[in-house]
Protein backbone atom coordinates (compact mmCIF):
# COMPACT_ATOMS: atom_id res chain seq x y z
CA UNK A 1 7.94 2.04 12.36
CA UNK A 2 4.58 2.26 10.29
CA UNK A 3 4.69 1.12 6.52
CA UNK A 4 1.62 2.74 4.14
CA UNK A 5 2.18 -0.30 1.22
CA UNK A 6 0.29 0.73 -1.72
CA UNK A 7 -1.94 -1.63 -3.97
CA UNK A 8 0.90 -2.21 -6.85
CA UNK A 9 3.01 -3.49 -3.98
CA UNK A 10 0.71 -6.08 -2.97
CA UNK A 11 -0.12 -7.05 -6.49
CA UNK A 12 3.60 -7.39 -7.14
CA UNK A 13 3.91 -9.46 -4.21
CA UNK A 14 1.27 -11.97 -4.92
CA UNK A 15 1.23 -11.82 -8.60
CA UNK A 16 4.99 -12.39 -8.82
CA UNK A 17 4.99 -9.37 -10.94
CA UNK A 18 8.67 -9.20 -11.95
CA UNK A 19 10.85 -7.54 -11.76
CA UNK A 20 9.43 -5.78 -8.51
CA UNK A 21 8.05 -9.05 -6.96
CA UNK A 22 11.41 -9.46 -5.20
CA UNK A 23 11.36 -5.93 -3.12
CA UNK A 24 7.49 -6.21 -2.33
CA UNK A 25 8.07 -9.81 -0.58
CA UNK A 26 11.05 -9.19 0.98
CA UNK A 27 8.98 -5.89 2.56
CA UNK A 28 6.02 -8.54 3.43
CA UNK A 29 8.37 -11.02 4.96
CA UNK A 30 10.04 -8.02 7.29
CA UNK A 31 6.43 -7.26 7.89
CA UNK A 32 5.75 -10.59 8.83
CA UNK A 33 8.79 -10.68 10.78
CA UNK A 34 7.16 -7.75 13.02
CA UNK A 35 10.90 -5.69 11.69
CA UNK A 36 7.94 -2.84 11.40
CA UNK A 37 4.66 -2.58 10.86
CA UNK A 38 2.64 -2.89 7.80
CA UNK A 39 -0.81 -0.58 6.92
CA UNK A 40 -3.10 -0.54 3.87
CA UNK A 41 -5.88 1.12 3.27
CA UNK A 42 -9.46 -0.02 3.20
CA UNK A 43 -9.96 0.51 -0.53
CA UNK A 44 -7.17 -0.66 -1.60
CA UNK A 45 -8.51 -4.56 0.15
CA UNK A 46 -11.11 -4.15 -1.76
CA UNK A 47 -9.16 -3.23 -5.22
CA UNK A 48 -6.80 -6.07 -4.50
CA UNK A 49 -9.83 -8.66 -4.30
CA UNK A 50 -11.21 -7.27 -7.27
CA UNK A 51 -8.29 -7.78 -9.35
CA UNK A 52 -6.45 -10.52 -8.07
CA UNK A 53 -10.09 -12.94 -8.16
CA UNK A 54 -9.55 -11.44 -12.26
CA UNK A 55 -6.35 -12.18 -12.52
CA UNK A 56 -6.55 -15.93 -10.64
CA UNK A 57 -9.67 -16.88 -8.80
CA UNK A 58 -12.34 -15.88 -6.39
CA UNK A 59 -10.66 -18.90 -3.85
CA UNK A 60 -7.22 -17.16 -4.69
CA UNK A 61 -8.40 -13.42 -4.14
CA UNK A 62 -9.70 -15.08 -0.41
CA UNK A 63 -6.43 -16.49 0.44
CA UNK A 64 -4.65 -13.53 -0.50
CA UNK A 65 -7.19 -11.14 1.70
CA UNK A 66 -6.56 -13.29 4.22
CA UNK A 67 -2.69 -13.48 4.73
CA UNK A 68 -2.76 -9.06 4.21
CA UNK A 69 -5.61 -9.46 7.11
CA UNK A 70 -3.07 -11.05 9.44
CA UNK A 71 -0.55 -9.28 8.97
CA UNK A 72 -1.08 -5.41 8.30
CA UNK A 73 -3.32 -2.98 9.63
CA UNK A 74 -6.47 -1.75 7.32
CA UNK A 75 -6.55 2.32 7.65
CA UNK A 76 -10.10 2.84 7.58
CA UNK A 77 -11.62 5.57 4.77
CA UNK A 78 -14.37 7.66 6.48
CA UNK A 79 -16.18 10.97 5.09
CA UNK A 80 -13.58 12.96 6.47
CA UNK A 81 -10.47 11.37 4.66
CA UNK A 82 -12.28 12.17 1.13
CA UNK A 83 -12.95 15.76 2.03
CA UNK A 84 -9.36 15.81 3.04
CA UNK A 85 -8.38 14.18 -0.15
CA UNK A 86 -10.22 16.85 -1.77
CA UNK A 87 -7.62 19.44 -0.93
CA UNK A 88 -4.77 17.53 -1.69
CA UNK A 89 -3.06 18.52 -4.76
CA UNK A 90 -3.09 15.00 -6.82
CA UNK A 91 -5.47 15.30 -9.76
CA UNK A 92 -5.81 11.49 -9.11
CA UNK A 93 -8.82 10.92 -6.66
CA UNK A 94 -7.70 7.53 -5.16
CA UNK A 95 -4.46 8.87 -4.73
CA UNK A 96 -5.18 11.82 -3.10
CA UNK A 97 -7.25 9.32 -0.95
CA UNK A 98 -4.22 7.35 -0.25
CA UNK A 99 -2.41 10.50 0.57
CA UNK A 100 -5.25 11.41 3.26
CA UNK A 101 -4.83 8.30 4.88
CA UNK A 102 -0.87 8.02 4.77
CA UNK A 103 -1.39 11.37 7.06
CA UNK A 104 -4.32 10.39 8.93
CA UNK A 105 -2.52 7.48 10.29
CA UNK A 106 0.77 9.24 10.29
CA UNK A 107 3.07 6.63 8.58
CA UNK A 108 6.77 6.94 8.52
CA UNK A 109 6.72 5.72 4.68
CA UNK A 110 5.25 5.38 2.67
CA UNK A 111 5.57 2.46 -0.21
CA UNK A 112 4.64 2.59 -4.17
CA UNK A 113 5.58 2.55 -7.55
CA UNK A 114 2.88 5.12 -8.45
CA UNK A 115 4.95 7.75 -9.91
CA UNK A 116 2.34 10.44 -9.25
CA UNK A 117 2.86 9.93 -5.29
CA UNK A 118 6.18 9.23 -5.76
CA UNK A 119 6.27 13.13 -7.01
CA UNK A 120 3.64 14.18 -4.32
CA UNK A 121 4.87 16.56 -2.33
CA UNK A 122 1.52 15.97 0.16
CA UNK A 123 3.02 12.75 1.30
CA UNK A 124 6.28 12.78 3.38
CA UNK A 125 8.92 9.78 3.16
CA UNK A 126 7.11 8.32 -0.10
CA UNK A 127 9.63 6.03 -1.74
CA UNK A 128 9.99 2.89 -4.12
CA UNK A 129 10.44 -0.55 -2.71
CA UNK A 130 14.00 -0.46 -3.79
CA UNK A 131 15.03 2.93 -1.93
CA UNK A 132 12.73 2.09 1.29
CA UNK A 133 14.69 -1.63 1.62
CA UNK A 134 18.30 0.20 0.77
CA UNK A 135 17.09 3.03 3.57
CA UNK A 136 16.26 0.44 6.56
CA UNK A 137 18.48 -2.12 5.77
């Protein structure tokens, strides 16, 4: 099974951003355990550098890029994915972006708090962490 984990899950995760910190490690550890397998997008490394070296350090950003290096799979974003994300009826850019590449790689879920893509009808199987850990348990 292939797992599309957005950004906010991974900054959840790592920034012990309660209360949701619990769903997006337990969905890391399954990861981790190889229970499926776990994507993100090229971008989105980059945003989670950016904000985590903000948030912590530039050491901690590293360490953090690291571990998601290991252990998911980076969807790359080429020319074609943004004109595809062009069509895609999200008014947010880097959503519609995500959305591209969710279909791109064809993921069986997708994984976010966003409630824009949560409402996205471009995206199939996009749930919370809370529904997506109840669903596979």
């Amino acid at each position: 099974m292939k797992v599309l984990l957005d950004t906010n899950i991974i900054l959840d995760a790592f920034g012990e951003r309660q209360p949701y910190d619990t769903d997006a490690k337990e969905i890391l550890l399954r990861i981790e355990k190889n229970r499926f397998k776990g994507y993100i997008t090229a971008n989105a490394v980059a945003d989670i550098f950016y904000l985590y070296s903000k948030a912590k350090s530039n050491d901690e950003a590293r360490t953090v890029i690291s571990f998601l290096l290991k252990k998911l799979h980076v969807i790359s974003v080429t020319h074609e994915d943004c004109v595809n994300a062009m069509s895609i009826p999200i008014s947010d850019f880097e959503d519609a972006l995500f959305a591209a590449s969710s279909i791109k790689e064809s993921v069986d879920y997708v994984i976010t708090r966003d409630k824009e893509l949560l409402a996205a009808s471009a995206i199939p199987n996009v749930m919370p962490p809370d529904c997506f850990l109840a669903k596979v348990q």
